[in-house]
N, C-alpha and C. Protein backbone atom coordinates (compact mmCIF):
# COMPACT_ATOMS: atom_id res chain seq x y z
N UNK A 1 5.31 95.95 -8.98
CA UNK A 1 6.70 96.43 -9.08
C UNK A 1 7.68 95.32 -8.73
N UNK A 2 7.60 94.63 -7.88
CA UNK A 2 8.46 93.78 -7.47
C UNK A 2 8.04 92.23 -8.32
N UNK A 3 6.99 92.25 -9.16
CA UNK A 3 7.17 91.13 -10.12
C UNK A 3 7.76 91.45 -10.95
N UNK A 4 7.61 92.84 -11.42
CA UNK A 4 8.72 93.24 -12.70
C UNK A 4 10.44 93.03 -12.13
N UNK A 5 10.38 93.73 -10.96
CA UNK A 5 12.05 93.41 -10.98
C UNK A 5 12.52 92.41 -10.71
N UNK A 6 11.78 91.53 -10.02
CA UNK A 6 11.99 89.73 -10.30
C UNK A 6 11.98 88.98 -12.13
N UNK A 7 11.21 89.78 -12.70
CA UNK A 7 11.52 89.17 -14.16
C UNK A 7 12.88 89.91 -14.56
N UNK A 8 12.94 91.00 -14.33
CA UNK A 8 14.22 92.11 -14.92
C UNK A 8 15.62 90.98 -14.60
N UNK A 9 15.97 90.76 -12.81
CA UNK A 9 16.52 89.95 -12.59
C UNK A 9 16.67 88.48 -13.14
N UNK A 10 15.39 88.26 -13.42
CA UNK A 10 16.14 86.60 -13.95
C UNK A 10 16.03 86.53 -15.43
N UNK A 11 15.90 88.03 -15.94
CA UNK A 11 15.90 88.25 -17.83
C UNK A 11 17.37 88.53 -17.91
N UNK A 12 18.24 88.67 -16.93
CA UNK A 12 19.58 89.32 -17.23
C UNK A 12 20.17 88.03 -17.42
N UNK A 13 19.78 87.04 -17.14
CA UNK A 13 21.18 85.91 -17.37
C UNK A 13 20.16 85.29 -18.86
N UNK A 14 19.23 85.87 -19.15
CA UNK A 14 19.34 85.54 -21.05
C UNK A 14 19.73 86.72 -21.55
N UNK A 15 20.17 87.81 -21.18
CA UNK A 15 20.97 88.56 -21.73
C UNK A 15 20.93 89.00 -23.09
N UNK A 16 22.03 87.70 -23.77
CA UNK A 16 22.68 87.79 -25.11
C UNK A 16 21.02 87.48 -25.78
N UNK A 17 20.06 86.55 -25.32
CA UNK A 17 19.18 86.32 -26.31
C UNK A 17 18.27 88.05 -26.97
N UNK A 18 18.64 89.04 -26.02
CA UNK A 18 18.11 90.11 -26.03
C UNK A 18 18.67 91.14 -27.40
N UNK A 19 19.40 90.49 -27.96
CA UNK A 19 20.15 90.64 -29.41
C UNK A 19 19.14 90.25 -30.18
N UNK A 20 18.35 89.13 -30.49
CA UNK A 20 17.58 88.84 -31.34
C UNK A 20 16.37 88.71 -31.12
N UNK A 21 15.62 89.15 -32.38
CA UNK A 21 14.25 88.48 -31.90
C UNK A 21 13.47 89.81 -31.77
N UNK A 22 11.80 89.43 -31.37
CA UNK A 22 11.40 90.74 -31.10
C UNK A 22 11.06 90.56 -29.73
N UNK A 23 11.12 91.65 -28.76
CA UNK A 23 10.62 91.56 -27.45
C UNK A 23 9.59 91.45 -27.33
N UNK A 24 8.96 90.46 -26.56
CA UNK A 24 7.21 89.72 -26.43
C UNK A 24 6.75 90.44 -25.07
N UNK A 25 7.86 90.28 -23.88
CA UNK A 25 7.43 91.12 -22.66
C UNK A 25 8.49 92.26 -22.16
N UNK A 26 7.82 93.15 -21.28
CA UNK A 26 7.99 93.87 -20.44
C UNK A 26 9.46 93.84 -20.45
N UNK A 27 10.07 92.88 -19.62
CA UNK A 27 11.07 92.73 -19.32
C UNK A 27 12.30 92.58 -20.32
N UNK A 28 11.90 91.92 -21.49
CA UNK A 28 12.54 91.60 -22.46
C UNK A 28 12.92 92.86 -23.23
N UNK A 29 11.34 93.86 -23.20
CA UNK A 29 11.92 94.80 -23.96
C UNK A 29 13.00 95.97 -23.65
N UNK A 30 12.97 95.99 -22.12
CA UNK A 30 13.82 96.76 -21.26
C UNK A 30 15.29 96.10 -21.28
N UNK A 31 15.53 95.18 -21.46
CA UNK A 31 16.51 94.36 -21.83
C UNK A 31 17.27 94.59 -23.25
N UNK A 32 16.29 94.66 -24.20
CA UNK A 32 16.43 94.63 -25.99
C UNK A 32 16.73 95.94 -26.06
N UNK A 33 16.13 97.32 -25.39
CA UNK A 33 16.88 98.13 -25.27
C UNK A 33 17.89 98.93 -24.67
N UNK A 34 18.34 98.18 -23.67
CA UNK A 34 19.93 97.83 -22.97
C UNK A 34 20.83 98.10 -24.07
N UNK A 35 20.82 96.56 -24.38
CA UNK A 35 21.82 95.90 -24.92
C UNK A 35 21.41 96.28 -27.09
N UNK A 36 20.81 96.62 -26.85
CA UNK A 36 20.76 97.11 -28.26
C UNK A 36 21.11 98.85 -28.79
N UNK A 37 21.61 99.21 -27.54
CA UNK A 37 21.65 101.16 -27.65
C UNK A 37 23.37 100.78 -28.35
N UNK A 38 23.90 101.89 -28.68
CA UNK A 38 24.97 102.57 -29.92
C UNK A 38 25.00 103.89 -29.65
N UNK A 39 26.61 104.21 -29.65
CA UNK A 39 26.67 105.92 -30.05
C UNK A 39 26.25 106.16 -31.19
N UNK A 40 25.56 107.18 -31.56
CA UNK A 40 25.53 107.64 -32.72
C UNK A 40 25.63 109.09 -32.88
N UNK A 41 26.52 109.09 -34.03
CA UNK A 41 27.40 110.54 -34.07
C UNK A 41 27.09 111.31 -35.39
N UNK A 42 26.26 110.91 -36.42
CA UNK A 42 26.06 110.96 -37.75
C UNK A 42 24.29 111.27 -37.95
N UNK A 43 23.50 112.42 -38.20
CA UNK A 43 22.12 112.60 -37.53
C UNK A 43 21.03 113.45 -39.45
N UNK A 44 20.29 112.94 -39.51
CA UNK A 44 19.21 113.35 -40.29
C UNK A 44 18.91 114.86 -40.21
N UNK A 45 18.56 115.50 -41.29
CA UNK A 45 18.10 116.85 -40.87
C UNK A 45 16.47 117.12 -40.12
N UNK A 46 16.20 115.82 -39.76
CA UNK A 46 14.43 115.91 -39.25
C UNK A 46 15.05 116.44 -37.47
N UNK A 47 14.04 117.66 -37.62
CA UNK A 47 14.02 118.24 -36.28
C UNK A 47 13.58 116.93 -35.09
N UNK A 48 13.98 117.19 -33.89
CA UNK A 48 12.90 116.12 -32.59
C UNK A 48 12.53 116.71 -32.14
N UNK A 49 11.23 116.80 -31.76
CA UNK A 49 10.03 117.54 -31.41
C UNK A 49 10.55 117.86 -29.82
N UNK A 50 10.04 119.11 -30.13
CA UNK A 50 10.19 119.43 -28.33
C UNK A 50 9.58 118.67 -27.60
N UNK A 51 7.92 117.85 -27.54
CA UNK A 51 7.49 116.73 -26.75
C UNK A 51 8.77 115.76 -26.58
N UNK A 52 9.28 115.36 -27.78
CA UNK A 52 9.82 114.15 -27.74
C UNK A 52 11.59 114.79 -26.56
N UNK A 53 11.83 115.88 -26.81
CA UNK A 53 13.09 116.28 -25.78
C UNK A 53 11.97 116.03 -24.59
N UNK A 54 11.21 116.48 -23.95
CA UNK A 54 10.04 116.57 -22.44
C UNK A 54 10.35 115.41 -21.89
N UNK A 55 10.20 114.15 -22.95
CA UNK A 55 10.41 112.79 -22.72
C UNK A 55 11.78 112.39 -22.19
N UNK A 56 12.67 112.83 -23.22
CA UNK A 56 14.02 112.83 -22.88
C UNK A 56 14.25 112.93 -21.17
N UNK A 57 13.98 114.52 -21.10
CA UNK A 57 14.49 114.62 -19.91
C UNK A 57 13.51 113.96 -18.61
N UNK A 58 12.19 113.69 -18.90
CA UNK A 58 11.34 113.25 -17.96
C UNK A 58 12.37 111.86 -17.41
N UNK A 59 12.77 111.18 -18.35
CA UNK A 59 13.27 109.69 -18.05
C UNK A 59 14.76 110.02 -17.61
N UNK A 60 15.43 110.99 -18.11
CA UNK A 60 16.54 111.42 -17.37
C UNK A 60 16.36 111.83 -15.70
N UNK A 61 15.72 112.71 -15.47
CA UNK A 61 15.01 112.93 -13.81
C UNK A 61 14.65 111.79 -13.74
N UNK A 62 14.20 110.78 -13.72
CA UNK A 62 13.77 109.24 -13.05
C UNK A 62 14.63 108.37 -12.63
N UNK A 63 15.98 109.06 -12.87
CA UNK A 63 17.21 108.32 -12.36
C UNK A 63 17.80 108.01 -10.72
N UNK A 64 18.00 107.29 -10.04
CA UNK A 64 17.93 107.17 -8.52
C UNK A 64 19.12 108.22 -8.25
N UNK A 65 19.56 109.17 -7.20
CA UNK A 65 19.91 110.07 -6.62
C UNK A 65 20.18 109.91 -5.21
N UNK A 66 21.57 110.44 -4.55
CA UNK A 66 22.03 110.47 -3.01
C UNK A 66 21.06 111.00 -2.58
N UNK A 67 20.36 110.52 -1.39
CA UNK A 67 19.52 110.98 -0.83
C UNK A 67 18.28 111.97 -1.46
N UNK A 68 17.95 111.74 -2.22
CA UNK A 68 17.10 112.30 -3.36
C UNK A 68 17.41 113.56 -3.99
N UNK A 69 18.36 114.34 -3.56
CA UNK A 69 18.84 115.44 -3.51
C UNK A 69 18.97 116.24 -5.23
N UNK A 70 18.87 114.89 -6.38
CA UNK A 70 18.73 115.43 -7.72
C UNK A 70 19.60 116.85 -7.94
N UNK A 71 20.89 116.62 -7.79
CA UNK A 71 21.43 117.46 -7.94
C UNK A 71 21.61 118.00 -9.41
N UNK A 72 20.73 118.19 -10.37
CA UNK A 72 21.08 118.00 -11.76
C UNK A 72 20.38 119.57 -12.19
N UNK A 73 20.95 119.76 -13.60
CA UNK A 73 20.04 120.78 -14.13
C UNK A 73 20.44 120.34 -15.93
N UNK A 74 19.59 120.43 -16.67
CA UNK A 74 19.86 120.25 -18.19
C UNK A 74 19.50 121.52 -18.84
N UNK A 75 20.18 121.95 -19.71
CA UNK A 75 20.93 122.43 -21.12
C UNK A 75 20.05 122.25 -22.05
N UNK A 76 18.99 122.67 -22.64
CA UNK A 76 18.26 122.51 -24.24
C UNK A 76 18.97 122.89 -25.12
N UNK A 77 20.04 123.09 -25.82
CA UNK A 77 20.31 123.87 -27.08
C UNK A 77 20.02 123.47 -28.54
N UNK A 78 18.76 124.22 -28.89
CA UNK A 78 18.31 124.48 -30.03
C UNK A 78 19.39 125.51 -31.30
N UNK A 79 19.88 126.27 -30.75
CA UNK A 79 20.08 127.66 -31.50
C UNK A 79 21.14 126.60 -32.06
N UNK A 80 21.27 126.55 -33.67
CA UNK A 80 22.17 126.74 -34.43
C UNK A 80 23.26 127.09 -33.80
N UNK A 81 23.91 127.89 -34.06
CA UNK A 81 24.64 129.15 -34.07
C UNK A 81 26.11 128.56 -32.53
N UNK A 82 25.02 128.91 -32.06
CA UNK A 82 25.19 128.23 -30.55
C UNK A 82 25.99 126.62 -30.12
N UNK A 83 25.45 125.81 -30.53
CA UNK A 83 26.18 124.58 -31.38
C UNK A 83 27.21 124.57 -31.84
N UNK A 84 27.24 125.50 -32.93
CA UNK A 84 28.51 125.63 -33.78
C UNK A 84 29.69 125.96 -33.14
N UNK A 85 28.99 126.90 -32.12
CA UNK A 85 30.03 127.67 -30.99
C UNK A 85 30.71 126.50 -30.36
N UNK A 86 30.16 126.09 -29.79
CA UNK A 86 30.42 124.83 -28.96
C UNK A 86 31.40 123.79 -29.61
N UNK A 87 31.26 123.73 -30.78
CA UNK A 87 31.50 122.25 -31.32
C UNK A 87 33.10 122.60 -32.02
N UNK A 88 33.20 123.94 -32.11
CA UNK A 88 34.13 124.75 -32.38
C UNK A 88 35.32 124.69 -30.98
N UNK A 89 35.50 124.94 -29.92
CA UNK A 89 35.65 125.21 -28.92
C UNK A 89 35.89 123.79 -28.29
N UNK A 90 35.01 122.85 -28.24
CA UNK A 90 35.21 121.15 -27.54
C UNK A 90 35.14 119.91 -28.83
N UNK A 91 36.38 119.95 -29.38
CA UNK A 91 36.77 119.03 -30.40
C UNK A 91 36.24 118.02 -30.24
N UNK A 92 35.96 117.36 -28.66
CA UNK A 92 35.25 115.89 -28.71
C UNK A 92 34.03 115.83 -29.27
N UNK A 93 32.94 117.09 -29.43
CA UNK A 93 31.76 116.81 -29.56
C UNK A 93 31.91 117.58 -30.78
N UNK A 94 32.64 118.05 -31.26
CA UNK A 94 32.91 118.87 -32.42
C UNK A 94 31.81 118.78 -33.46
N UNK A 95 31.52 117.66 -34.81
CA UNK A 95 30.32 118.05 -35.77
C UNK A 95 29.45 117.14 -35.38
N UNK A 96 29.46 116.44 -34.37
CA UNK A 96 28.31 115.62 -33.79
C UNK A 96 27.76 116.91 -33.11
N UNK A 97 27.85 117.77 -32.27
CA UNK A 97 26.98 119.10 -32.34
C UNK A 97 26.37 119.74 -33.43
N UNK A 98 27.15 120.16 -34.69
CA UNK A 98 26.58 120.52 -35.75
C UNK A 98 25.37 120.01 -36.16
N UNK A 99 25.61 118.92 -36.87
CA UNK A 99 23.98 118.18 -37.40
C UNK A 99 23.43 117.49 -36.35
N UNK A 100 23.20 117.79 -35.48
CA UNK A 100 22.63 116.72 -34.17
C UNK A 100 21.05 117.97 -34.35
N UNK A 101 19.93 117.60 -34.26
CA UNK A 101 18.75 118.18 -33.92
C UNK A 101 19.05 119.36 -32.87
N UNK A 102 19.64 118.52 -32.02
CA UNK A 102 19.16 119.30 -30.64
C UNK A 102 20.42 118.92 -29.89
N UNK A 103 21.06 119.63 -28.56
CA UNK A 103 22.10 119.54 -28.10
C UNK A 103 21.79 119.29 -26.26
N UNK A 104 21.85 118.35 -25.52
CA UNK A 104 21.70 118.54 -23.99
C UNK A 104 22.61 118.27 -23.22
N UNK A 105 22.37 119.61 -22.27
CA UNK A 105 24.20 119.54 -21.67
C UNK A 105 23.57 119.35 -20.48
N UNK A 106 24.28 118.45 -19.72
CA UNK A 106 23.56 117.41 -18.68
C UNK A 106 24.99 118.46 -17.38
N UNK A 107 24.19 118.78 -16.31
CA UNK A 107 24.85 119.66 -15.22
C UNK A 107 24.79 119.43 -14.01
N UNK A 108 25.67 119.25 -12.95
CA UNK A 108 25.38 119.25 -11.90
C UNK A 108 24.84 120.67 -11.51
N UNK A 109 24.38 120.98 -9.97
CA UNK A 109 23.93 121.82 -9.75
C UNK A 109 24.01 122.10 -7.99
N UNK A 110 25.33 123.12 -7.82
CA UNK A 110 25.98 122.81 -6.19
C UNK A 110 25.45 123.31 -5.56
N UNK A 111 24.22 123.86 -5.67
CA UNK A 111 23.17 124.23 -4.31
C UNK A 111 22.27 123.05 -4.01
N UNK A 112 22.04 122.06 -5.07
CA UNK A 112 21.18 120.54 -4.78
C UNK A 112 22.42 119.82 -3.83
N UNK A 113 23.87 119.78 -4.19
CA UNK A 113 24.58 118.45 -3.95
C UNK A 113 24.50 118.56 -2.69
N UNK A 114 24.91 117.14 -2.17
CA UNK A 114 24.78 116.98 -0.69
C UNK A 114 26.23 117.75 -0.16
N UNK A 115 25.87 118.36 1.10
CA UNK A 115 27.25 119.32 1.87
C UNK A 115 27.90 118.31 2.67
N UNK A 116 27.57 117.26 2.76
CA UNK A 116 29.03 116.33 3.32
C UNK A 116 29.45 115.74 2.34
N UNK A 117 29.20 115.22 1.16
CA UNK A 117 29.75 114.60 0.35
C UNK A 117 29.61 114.95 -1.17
N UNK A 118 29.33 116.22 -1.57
CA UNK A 118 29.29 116.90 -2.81
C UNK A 118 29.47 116.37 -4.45
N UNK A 119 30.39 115.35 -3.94
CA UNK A 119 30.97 114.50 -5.52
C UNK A 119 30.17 113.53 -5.28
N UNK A 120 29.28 113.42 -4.61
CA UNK A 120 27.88 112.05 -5.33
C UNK A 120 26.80 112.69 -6.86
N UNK A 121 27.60 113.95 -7.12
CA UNK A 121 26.63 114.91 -8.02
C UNK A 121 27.24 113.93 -9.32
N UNK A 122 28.21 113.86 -9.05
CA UNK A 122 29.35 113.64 -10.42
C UNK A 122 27.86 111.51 -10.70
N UNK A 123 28.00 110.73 -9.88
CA UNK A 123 27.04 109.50 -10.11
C UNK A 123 25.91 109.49 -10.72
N UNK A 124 25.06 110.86 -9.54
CA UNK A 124 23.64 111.10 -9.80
C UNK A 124 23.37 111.66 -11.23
N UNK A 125 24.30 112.48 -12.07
CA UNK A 125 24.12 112.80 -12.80
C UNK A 125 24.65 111.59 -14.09
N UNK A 126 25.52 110.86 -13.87
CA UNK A 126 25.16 110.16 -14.82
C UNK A 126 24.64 109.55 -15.21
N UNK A 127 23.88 109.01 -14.03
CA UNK A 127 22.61 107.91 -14.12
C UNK A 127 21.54 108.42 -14.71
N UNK A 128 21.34 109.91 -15.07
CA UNK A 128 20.25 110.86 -15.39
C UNK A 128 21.11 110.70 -17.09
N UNK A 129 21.98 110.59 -17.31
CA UNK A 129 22.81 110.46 -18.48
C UNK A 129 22.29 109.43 -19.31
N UNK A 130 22.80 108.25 -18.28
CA UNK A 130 22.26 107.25 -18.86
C UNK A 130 20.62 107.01 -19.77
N UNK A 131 20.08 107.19 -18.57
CA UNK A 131 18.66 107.17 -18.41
C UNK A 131 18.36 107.84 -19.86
N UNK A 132 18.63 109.02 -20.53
CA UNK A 132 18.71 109.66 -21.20
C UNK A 132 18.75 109.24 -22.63
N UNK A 133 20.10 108.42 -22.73
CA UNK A 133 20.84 107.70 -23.53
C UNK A 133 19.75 106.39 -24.02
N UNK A 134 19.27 106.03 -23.01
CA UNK A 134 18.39 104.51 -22.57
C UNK A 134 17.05 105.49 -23.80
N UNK A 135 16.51 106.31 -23.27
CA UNK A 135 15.09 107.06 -23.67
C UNK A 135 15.18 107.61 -24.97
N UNK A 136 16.08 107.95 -25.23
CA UNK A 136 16.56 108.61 -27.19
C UNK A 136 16.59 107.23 -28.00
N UNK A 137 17.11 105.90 -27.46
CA UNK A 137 17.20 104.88 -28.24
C UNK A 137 16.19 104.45 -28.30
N UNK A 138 15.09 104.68 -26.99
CA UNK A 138 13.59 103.80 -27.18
C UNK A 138 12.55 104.69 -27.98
N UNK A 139 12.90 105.87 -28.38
CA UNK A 139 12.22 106.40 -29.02
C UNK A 139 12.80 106.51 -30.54
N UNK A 140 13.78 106.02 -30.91
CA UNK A 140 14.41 105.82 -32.17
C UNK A 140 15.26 106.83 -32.80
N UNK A 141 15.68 107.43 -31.83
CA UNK A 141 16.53 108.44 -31.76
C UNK A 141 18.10 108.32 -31.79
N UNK A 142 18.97 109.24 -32.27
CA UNK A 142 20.42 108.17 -31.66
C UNK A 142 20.80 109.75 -31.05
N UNK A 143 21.93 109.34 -30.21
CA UNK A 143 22.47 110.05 -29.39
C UNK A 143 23.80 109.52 -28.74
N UNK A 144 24.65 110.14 -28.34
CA UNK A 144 25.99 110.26 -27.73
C UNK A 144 26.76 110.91 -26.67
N UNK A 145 27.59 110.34 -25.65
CA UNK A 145 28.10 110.73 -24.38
C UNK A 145 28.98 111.67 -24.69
N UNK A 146 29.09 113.21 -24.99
CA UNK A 146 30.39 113.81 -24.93
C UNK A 146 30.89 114.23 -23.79
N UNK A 147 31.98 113.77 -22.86
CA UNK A 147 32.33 114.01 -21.72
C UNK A 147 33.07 115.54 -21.37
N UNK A 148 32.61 116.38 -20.35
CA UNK A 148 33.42 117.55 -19.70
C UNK A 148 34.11 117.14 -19.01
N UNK A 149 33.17 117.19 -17.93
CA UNK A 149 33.91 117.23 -16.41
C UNK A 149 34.51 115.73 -16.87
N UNK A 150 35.73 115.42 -15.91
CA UNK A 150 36.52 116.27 -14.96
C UNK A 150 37.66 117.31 -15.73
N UNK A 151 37.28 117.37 -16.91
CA UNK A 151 38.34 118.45 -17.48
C UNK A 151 38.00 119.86 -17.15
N UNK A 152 38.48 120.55 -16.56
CA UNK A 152 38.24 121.84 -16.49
C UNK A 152 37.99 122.71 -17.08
N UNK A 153 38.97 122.99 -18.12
CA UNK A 153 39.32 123.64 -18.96
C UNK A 153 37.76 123.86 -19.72
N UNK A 154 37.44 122.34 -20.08
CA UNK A 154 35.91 121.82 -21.37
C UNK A 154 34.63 122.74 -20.09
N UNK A 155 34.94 122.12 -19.10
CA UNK A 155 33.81 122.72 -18.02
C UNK A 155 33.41 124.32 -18.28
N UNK A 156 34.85 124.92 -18.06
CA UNK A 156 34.76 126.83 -18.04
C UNK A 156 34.40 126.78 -19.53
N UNK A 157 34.92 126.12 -20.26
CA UNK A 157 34.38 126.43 -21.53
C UNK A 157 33.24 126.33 -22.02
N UNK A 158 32.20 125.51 -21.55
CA UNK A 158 30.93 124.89 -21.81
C UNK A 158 30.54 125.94 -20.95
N UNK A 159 30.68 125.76 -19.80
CA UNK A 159 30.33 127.41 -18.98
C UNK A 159 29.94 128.43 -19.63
N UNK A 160 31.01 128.94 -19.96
CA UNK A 160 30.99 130.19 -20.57
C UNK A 160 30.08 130.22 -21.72
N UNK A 161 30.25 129.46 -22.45
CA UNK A 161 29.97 129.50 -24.41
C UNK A 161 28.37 129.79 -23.96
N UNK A 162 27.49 128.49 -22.83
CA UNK A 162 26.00 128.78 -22.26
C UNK A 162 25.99 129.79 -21.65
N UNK A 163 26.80 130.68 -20.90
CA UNK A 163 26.43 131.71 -20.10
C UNK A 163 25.85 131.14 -18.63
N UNK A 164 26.33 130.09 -18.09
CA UNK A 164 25.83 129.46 -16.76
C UNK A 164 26.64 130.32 -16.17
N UNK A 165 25.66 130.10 -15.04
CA UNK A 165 26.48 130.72 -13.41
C UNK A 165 27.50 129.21 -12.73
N UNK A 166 27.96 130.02 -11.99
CA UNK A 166 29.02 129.20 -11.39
C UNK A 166 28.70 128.14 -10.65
N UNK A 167 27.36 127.91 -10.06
CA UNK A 167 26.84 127.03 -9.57
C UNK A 167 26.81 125.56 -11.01
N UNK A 168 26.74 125.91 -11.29
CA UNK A 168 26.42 124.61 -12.96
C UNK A 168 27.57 124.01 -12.94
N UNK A 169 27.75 122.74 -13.20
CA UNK A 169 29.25 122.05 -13.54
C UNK A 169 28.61 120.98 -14.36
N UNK A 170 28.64 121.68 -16.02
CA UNK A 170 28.76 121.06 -16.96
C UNK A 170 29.42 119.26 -17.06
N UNK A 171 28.71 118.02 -17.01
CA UNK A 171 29.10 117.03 -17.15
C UNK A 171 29.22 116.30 -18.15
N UNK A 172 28.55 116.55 -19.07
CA UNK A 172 28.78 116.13 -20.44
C UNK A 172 27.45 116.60 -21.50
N UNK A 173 27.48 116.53 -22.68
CA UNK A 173 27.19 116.82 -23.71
C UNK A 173 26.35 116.03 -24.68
N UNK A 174 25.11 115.89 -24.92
CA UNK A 174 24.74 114.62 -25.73
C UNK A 174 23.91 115.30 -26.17
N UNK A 175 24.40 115.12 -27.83
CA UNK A 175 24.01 115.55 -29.08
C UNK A 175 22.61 114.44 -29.62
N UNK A 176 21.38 114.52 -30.14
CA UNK A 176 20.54 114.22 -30.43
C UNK A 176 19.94 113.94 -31.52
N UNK A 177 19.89 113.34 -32.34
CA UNK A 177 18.83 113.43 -33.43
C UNK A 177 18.49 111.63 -34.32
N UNK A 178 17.91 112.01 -35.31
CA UNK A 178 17.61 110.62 -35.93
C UNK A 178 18.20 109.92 -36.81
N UNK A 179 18.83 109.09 -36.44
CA UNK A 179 20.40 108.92 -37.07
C UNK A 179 20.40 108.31 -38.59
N UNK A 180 20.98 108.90 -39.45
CA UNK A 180 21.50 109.05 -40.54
C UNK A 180 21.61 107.34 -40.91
N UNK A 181 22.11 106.66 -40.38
CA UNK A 181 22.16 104.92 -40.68
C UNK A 181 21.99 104.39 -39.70
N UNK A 182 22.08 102.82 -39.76
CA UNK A 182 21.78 102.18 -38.55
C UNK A 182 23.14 102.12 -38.00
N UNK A 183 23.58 101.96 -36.62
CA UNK A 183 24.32 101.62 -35.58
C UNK A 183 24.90 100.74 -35.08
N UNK A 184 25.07 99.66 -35.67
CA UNK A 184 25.72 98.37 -34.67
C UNK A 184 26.14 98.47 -33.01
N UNK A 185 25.09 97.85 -32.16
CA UNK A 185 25.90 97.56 -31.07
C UNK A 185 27.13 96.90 -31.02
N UNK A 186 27.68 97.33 -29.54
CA UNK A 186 29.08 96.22 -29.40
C UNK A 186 29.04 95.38 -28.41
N UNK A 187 29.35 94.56 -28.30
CA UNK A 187 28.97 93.42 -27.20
C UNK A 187 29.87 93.53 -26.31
N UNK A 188 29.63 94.14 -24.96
CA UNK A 188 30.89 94.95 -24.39
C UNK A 188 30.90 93.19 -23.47
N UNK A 189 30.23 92.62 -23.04
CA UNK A 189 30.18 91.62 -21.91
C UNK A 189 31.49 90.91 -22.08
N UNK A 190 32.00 91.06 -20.96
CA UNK A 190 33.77 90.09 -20.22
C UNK A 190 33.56 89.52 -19.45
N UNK A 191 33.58 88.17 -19.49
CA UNK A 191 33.65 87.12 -18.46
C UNK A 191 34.74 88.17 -17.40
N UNK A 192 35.92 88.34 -17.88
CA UNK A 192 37.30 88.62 -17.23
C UNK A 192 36.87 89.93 -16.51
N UNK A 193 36.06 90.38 -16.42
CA UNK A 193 35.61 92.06 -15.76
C UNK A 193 34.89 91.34 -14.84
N UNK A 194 34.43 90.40 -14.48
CA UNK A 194 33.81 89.63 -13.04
C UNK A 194 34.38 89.06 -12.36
N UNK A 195 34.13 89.80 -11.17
CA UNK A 195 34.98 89.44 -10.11
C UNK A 195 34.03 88.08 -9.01
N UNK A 196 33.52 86.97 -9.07
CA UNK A 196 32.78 86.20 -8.17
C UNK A 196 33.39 85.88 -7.11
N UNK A 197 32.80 85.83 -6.14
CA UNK A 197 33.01 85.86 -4.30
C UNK A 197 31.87 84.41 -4.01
């Protein structure tokens, strides 16, 4: 473990080479699929296997958490119908719900969060987001962040449309499937966003 995260660490300052090429190791390939993930909002009519969602969320739960506390709960939505509802109702995720395979609404869950500091749910869960995001691209999948929280309004609404109890606080929305074309990454890296000490 700690030889891998010694390569992870000194694979990050080749970075950009992680754009080209094919990944030879470990490290490289965890890297190649970093920096090679894309929203994708535009999806194939090929179903994703329920194994392949198991996966999804297995690597979503593998995400580090306040005090382990995993304050999370996920959303499967299969049903048609259901989708439509949704996509109807939260304009951001609007027909990227429609043709998306499969729909996962990523939740906090306020009987897990910690009782002195409750809004570490809002981190833990995106890192389970991420993670998510990271696992749909390594399986050749595309997928996309539709954000709720902190809007309220999207929250009671996502609420409601699933029928969650009040404990759930809907965090965002990521639509699933096998995307229709390829994706271009964007090369988000800014010298000017580093701050060195």
């Amino acid at each position: 473990m700690t030889r891998l995260l010694t390569s992870l660490v000194c694979a990050l300052a080749l970075l950009p080479m992680a754009y080209a090429g094919t990944p030879t190791t470990e490290a490289e390939s965890v890297l190649h699929c970093i920096s090679t993930r894309a929203s994708v909002r535009q999806y194939t009519s090929v179903e994703v296997a329920d194994a392949t969602v198991d996966t999804l969320l297995r690597a979503a739960m593998s995400a580090p958490t306040a005090v382990n506390r995993q304050p999370w709960a996920f959303v499967v939505v299969r049903d048609t119908t259901l989708r439509a509802t949704l996509a109807e109702a939260l304009p951001n995720a609007g027909s990227k719900l429609t043709n998306a395979s499969v729909a996962i609404v990523v939740c906090g869950d306020s009987t897990r969060m910690l009782k002195q500091q409750p809004e570490f749910w809002v981190q833990d869960c995106s890192a389970a987001t991420e993670n998510l995001l990271l696992a749909a691209h390594a399986c050749g999948l595309g997928a996309v962040w539709c954000g709720l929280y902190p809007d309220m309004e999207r929250v009671q609404t996502a609420r409601t449309i699933l029928r969650l109890d009040e404990r759930y606080v809907p965090l965002c929305i990521i639509p699933v499937g096998y995307p229709s074309a390829p994706v271009s990454p964007k090369d988000k890296y800014r010298e000017d966003a580093i701050i060195r000490r």
